[in-house]
Protein backbone atom coordinates (compact mmCIF):
# COMPACT_ATOMS: atom_id res chain seq x y z
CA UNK A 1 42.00 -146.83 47.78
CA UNK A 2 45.64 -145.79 47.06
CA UNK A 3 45.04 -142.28 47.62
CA UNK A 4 43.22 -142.62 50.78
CA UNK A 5 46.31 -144.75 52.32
CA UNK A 6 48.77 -141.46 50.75
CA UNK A 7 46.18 -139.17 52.80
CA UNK A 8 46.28 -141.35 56.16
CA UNK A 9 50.07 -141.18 55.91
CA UNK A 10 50.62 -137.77 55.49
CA UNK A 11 48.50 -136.79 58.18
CA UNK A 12 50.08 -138.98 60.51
CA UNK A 13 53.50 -137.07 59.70
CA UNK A 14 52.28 -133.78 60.12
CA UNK A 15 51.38 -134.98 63.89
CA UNK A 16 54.11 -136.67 64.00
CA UNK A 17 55.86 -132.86 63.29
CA UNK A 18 54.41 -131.14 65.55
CA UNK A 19 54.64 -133.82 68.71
CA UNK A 20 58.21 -133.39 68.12
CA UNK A 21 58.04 -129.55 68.14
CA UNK A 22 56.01 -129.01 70.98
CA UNK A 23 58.08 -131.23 73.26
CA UNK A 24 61.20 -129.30 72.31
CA UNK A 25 59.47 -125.83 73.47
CA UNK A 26 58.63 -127.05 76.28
CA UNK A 27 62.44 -128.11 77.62
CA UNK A 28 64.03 -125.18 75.84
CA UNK A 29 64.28 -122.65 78.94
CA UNK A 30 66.11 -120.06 76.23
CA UNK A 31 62.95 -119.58 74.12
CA UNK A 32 61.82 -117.05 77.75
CA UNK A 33 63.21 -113.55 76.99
CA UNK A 34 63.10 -111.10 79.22
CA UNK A 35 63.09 -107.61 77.72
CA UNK A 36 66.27 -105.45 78.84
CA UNK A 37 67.04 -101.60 78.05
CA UNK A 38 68.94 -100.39 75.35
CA UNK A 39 72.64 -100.62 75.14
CA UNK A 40 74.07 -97.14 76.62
CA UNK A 41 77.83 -96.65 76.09
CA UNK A 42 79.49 -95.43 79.17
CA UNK A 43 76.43 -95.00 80.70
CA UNK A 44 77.74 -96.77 84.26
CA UNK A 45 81.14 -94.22 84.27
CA UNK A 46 79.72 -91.09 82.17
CA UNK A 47 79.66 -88.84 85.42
CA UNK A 48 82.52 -90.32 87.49
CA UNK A 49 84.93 -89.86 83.91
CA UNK A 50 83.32 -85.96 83.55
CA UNK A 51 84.03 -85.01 86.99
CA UNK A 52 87.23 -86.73 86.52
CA UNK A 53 87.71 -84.48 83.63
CA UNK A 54 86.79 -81.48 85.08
CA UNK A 55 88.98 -81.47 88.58
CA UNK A 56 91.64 -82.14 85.98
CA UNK A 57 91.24 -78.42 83.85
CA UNK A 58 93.06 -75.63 84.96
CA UNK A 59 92.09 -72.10 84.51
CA UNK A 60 94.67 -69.88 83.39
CA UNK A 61 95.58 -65.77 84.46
CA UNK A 62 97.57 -63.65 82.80
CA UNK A 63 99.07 -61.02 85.85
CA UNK A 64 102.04 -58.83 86.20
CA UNK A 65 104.39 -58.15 88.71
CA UNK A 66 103.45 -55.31 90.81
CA UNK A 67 105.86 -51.89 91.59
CA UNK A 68 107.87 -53.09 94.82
CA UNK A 69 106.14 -56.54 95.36
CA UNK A 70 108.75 -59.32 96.20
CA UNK A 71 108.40 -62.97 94.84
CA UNK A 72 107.60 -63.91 98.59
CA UNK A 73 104.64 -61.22 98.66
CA UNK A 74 103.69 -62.09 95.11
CA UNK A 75 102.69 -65.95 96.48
CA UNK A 76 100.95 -64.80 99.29
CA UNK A 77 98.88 -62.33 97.34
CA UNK A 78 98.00 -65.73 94.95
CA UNK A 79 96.48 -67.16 98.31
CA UNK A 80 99.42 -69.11 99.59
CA UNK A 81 99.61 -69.71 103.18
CA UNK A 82 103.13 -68.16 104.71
CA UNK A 83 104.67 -72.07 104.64
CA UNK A 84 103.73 -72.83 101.40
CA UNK A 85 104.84 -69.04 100.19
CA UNK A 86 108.24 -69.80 101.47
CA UNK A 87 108.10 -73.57 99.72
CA UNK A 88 107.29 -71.41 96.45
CA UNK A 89 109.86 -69.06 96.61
CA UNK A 90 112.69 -71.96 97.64
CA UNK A 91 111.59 -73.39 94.62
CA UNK A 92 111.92 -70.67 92.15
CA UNK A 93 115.23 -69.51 93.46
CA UNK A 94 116.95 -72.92 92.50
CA UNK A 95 116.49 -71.35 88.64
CA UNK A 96 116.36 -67.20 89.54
CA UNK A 97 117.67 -64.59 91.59
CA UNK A 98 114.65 -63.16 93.13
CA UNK A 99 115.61 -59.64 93.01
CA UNK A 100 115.70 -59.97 89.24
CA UNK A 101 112.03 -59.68 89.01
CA UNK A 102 110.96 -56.66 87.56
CA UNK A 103 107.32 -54.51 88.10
CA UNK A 104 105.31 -55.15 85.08
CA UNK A 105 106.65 -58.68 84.26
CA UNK A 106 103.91 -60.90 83.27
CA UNK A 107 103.65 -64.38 84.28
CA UNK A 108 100.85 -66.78 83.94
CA UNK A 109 99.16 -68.59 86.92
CA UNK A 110 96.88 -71.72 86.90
CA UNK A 111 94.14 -72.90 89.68
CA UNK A 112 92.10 -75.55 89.53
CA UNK A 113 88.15 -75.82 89.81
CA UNK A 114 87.90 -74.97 93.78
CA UNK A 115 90.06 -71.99 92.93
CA UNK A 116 93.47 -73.53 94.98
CA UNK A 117 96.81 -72.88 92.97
CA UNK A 118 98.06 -75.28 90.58
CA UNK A 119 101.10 -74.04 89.00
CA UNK A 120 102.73 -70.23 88.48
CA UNK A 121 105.01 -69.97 85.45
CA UNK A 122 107.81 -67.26 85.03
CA UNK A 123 109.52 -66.22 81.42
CA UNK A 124 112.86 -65.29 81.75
CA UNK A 125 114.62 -62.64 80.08
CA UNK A 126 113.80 -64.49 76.45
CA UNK A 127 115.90 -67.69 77.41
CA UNK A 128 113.11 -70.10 79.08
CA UNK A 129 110.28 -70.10 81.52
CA UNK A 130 110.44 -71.43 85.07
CA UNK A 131 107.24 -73.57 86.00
CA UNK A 132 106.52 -74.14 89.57
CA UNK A 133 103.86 -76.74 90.53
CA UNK A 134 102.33 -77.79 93.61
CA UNK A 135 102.51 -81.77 94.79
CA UNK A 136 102.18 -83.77 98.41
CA UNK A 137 105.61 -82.48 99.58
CA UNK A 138 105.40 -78.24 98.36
CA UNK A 139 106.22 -76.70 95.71
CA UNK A 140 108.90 -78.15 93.30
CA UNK A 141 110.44 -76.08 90.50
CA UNK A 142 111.29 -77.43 86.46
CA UNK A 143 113.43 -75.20 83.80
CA UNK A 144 112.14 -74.94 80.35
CA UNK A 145 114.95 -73.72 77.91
CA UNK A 146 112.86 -72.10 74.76
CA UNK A 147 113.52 -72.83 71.51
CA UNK A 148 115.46 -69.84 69.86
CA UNK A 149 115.88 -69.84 66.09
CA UNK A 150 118.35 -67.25 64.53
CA UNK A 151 117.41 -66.55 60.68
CA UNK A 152 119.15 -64.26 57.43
CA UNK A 153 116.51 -62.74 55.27
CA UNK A 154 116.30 -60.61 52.66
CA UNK A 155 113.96 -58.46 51.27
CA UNK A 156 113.84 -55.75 48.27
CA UNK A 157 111.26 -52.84 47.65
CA UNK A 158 110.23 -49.57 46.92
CA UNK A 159 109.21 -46.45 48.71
CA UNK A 160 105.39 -45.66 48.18
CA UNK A 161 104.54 -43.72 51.33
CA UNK A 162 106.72 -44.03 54.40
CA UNK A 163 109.60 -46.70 54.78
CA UNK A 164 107.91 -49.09 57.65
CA UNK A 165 104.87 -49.67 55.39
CA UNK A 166 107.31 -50.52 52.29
CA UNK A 167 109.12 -52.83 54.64
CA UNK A 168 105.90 -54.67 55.82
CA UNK A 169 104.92 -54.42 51.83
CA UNK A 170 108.04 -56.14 51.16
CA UNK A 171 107.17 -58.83 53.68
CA UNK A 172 110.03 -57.73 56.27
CA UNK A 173 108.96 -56.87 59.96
CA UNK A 174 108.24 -53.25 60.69
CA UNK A 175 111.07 -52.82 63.35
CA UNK A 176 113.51 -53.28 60.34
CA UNK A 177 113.04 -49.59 59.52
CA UNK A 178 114.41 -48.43 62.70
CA UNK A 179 117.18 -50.97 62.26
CA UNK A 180 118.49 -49.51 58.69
CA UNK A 181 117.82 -46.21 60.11
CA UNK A 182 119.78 -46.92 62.93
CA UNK A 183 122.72 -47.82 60.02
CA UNK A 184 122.30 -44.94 57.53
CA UNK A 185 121.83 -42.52 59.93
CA UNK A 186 124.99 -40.56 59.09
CA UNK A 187 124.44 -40.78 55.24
CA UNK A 188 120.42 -40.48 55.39
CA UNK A 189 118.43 -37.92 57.20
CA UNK A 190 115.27 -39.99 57.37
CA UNK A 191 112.60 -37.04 58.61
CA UNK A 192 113.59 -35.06 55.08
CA UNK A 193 115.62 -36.91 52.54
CA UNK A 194 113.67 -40.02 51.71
CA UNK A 195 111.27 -39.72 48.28
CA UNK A 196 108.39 -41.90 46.98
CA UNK A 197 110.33 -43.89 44.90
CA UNK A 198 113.23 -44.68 46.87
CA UNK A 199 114.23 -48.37 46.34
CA UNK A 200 116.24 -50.76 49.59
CA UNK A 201 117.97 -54.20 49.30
CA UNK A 202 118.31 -55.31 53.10
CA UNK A 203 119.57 -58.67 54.53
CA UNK A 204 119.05 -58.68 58.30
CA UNK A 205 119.89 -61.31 60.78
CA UNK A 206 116.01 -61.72 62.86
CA UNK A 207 115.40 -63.58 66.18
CA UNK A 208 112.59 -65.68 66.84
CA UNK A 209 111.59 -66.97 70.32
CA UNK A 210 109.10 -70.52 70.24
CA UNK A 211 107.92 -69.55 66.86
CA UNK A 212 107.40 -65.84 67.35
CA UNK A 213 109.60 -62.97 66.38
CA UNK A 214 111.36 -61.20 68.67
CA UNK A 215 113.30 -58.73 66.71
CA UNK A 216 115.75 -57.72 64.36
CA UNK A 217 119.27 -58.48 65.93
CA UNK A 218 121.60 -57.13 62.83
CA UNK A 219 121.39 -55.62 59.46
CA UNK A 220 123.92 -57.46 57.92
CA UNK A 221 124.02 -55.26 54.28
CA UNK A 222 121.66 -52.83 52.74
CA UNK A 223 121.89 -50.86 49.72
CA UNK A 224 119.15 -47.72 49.38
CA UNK A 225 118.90 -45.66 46.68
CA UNK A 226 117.97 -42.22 47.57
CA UNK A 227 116.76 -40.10 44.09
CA UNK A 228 119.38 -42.19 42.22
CA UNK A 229 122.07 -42.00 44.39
CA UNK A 230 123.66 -45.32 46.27
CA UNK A 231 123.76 -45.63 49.78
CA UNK A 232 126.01 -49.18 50.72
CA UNK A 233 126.49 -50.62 54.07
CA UNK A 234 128.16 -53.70 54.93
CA UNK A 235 128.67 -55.08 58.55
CA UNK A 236 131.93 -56.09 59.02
CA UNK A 237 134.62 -57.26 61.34
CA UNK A 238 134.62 -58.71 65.03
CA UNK A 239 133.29 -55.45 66.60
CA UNK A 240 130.22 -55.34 63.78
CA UNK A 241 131.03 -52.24 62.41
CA UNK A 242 129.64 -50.90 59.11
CA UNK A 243 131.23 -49.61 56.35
CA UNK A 244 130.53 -47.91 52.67
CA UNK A 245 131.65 -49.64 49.46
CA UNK A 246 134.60 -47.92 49.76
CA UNK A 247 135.59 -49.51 53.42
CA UNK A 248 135.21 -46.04 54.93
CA UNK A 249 133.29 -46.90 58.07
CA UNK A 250 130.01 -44.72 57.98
CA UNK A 251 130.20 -43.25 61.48
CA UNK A 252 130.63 -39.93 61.36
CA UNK A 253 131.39 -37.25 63.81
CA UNK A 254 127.35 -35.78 63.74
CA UNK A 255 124.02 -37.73 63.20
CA UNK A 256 121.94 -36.26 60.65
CA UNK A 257 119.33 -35.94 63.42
CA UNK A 258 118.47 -36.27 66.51
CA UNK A 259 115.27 -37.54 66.17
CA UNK A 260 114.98 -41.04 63.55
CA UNK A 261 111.57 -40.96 62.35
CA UNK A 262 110.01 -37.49 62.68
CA UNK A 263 109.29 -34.23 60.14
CA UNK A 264 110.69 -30.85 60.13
CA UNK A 265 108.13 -28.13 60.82
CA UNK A 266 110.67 -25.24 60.60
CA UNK A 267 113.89 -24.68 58.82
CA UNK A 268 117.02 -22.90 59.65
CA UNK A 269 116.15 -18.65 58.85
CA UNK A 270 117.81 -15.40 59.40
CA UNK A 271 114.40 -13.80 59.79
CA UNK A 272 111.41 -15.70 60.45
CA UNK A 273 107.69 -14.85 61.74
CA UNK A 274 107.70 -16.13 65.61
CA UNK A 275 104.44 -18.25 66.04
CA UNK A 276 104.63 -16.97 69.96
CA UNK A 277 106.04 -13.43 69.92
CA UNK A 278 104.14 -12.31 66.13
CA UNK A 279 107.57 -10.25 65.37
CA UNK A 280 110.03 -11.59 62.43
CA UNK A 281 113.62 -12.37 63.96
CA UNK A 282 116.27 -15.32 63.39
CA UNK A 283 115.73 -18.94 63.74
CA UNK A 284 118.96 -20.15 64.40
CA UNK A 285 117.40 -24.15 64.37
CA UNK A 286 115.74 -26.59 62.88
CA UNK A 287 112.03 -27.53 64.38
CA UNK A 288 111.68 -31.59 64.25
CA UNK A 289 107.67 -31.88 65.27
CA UNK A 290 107.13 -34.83 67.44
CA UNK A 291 105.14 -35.97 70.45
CA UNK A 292 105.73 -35.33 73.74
CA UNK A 293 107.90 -37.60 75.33
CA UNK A 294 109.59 -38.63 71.92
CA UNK A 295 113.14 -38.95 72.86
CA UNK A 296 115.96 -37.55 72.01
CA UNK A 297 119.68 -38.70 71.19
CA UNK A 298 123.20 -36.58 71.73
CA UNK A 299 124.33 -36.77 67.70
CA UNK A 300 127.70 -36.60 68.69
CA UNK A 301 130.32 -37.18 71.42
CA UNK A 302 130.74 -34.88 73.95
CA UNK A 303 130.56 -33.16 77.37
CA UNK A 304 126.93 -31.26 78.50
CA UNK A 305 127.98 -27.97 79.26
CA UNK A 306 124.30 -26.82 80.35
CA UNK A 307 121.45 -28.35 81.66
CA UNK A 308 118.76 -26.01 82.57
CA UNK A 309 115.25 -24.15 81.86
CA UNK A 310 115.19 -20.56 80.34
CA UNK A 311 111.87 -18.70 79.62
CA UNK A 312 111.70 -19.15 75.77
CA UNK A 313 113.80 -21.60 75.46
CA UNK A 314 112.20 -23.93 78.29
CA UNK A 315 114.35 -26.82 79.21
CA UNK A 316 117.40 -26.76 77.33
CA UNK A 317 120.56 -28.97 76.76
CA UNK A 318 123.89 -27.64 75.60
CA UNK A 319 126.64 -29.93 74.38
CA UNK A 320 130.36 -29.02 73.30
CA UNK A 321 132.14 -31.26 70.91
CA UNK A 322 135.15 -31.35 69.76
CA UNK A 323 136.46 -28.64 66.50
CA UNK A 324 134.86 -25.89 67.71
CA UNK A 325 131.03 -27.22 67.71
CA UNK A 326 128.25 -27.07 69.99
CA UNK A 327 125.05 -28.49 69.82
CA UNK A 328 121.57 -27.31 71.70
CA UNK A 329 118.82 -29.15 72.61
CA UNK A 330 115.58 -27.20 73.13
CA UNK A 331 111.44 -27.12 74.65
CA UNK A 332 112.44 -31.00 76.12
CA UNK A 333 109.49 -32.42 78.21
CA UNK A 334 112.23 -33.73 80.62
CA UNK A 335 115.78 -34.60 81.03
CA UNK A 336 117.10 -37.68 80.79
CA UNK A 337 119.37 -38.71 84.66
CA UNK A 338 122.51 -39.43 82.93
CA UNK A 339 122.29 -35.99 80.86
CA UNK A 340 123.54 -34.51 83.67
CA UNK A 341 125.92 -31.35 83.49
CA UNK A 342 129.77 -32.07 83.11
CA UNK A 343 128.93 -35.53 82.01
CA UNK A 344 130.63 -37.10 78.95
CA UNK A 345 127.85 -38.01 76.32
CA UNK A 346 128.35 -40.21 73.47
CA UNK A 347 126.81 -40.57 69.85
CA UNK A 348 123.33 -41.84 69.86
CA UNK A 349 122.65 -41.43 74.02
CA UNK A 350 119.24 -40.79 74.95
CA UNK A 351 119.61 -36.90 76.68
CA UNK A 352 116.01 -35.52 77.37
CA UNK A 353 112.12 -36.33 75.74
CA UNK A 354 110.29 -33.86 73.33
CA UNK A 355 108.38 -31.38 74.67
CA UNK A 356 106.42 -28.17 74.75
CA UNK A 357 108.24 -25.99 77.26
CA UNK A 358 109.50 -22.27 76.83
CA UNK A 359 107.48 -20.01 74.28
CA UNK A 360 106.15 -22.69 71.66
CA UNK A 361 102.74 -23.50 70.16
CA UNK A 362 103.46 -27.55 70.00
CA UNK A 363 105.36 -30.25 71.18
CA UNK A 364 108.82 -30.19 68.99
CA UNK A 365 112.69 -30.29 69.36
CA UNK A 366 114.38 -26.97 68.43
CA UNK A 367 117.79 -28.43 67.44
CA UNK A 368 120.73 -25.84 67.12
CA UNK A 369 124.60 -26.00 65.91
CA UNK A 370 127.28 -23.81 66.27
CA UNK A 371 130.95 -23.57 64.92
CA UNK A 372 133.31 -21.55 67.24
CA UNK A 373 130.48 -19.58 68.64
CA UNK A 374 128.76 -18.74 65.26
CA UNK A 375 125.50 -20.36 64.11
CA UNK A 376 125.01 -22.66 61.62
CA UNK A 377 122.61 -24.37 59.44
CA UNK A 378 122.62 -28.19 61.01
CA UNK A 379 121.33 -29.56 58.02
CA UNK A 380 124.87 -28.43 56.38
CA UNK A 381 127.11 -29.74 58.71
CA UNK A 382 130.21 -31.32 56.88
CA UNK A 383 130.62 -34.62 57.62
CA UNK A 384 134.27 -35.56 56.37
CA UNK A 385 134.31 -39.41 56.07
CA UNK A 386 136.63 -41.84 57.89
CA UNK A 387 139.72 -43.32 57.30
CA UNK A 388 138.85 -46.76 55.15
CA UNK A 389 140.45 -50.06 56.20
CA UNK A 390 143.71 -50.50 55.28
CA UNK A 391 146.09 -52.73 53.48
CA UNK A 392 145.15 -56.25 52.95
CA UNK A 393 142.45 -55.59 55.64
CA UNK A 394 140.51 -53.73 52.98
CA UNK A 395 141.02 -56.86 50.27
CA UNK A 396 139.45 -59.19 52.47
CA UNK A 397 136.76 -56.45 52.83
CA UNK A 398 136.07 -55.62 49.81
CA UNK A 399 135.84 -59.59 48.98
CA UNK A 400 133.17 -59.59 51.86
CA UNK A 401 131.60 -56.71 49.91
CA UNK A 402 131.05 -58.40 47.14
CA UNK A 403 129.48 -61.71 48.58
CA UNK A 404 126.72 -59.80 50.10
CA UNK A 405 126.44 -57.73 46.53
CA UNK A 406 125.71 -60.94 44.78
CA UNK A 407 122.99 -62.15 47.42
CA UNK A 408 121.16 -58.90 48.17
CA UNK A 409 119.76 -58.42 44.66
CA UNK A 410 119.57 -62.39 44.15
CA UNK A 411 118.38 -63.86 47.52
CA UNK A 412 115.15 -61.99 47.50
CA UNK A 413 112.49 -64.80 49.27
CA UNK A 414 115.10 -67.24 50.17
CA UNK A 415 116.24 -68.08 53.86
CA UNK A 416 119.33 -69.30 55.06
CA UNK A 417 118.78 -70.70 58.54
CA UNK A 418 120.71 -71.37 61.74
CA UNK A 419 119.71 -71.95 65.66
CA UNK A 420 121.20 -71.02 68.39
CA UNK A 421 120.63 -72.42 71.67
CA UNK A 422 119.70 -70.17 74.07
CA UNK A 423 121.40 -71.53 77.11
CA UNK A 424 124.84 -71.97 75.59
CA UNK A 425 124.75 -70.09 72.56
CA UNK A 426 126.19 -73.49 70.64
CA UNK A 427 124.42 -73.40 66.82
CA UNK A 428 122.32 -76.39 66.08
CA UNK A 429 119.96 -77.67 63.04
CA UNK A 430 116.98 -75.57 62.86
């Protein structure tokens, strides 16, 4: 009897249960779900935001100036209507003469996905860029100065094949060759002198542009030795000269050549086998084998005396100098305008190119000397050196000497480093 009543009762609980249950589904109005799609980000603005993105790109051009086109002419050939040309130009001129654009410039120009101009941007002269943009009122102009960073080097190596790859071995930039050759020119003949070998010490003073090198603006000391023999140079003094150990300054009255980086393909001879005529007779130069067009510099100061073309001599400059010497200059490609006859010359001008005219078998510069009216060898012309510095001049210079000795051989991979702002020239921190 007990148990049944236990039964009775909890069977009368369970119902009690599930009355209670069932009432509650039937007023809860949140137990109907409707089914829904999955959750999309962005799906609503996807396409606006891409096409958003898209008018928003601009696709650049990289163009040049053309021979004789005008800034004005330049705009219209970019599509501008003649009014909006004009807006252009106004714009650009608040920053640059317009006559200083040169053919061949390049400048970068910018349209936007239905082709119309966006912006054209102009570099100038190394210094900063001039950006012109379009808006609702024109064309409207903004100046960017560029960021110009002025740094001393030095580098140290040795002579394994020619002296541009040792400098680029050495981790200098290849126009630094030129540079020292441009400085030992009157102590160095760099077509025959240099030997496998050969070991440099250079600190040079470089010029980069927004990060990218621009060039080698001064060799400030160098020491080469050429088959065990020094050759010093120290810059020096408020007109940058350069000057020996000694404080002799190294310009001389003759350049060893009148070609830098070249090789000599025939020697001075009193009787040699003409490659053109097949008869032996004198060779009163020395045969520098280049390519046409090469050009060629005046190695001393002087007035051209003759400026002309013979048969077998083909286009030929003459230059008198003073002591008695006169150089010749023959087989040039062209002459250069301001090589003109009667006109005063000085070290180092450009004169004419390298070419194959007159009775020749190649392109080369025949290169001739004479000493009151006699021939001579040009590879033995006496240089006498200068005067040095003198006085106390010359103790301060030698003092100078000395710095540079100490940080040549010991300031191999470091960098001293100063910036220069382009605009004013004022030095800043890099």
């Amino acid at each position: 009897m007990p148990r049944l009543k236990m039964s009775i009762a909890v069977l009368l609980g369970i119902v009690f249960v599930v009355a209670w249950w069932w009432r509650g589904v039937g007023d809860a109005e949140f137990w109907i779900v409707e089914p829904v799609a999955p959750y999309r980000p962005g799906l609503v603005n996807e396409d606006a935001l891409a096409e958003s993105t898209l008018a928003a790109v601009e696709i650049p051009q990289q163009l040049r100036v053309a021979r004789g086109q005008t800034l004005f002419g330049l705009f219209e050939s970019l599509g501008l209507a003649r009014e909006q040309a004009n807006s252009a130009t106004f714009a650009v001129q608040q920053h640059m003469d317009p006559r200083e654009l040169r053919a061949g410039t390049e400048f970068a120009v910018y349209r936007r996905r239905d082709e119309s101009l966006s912006r054209v941007v102009f570099p100038v002269d190394r210094k900063g860029e001039i950006q012109v943009k379009s808006d609702l009122d024109g064309w409207r102009s903004e100046w960017r100065e560029y960021r110009v960073v002025e740094q001393t080097r030095s580098v140290a190596g040795k002579l394994k094949r020619d002296l541009s790859t040792a400098m680029q071995d050495a981790g200098a930039p290849y126009s630094l060759a030129t540079a020292l050759a441009d400085v030992l020119q009157w102590d160095l003949d760099f077509n025959r002198d240099l030997r496998t070998g050969d070991e440099f010490s250079v600190m040079y003073t470089g010029v980069w542009v927004e990060g990218r090198f621009q060039g080698v603006k001064a060799v400030e000391a160098a020491i080469y030795t050429n088959r065990g023999r020094n050759v010093e140079a120290y810059r020096y003094g408020e007109d940058g000269g350069y000057y020996d150990a000694e404080g002799r300054p190294l310009r001389k009255q003759f350049l060893k050549s009148p070609l830098p980086f070249t090789r000599i393909t025939s020697s001075f001879s009193h009787s040699r086998l003409h490659p053109v005529l097949n008869v032996r007779r004198p060779h009163y130069g020395v045969d520098y084998g280049a390519p046409t067009g090469t050009p060629v510099r005046a190695t001393a100061n002087g007035t051209v005396s003759y400026r002309a073309r013979s048969k077998s001599a083909g286009n030929m400059i003459k230059i008198r100098h003073p002591n008695g010497f006169e150089t010749s200059y023959l087989h040039l490609s062209k002459f250069h305008k301001t090589a003109c006859r009667g006109c005063r010359v000085k070290q180092g001008d450009l004169i004419g190119y390298v070419g194959s005219t007159g009775l020749v078998t190649a392109a080369h510069l025949d290169y001739r000397v004479k000493r009151d009216g006699r021939y001579m060898n040009p590879l033995r012309i006496p240089n006498t050196p200068a005067q040095p510095i003198p006085g106390a001049e010359l103790q301060r210079f030698l003092e100078h000497r000395d710095v540079l000795r100490m940080q040549l051989p010991t300031a191999l991979g470091l960098t001293s480093e100063r910036e220069t702002s382009a605009k004013t020239g004022e030095l800043t921190a890099p």
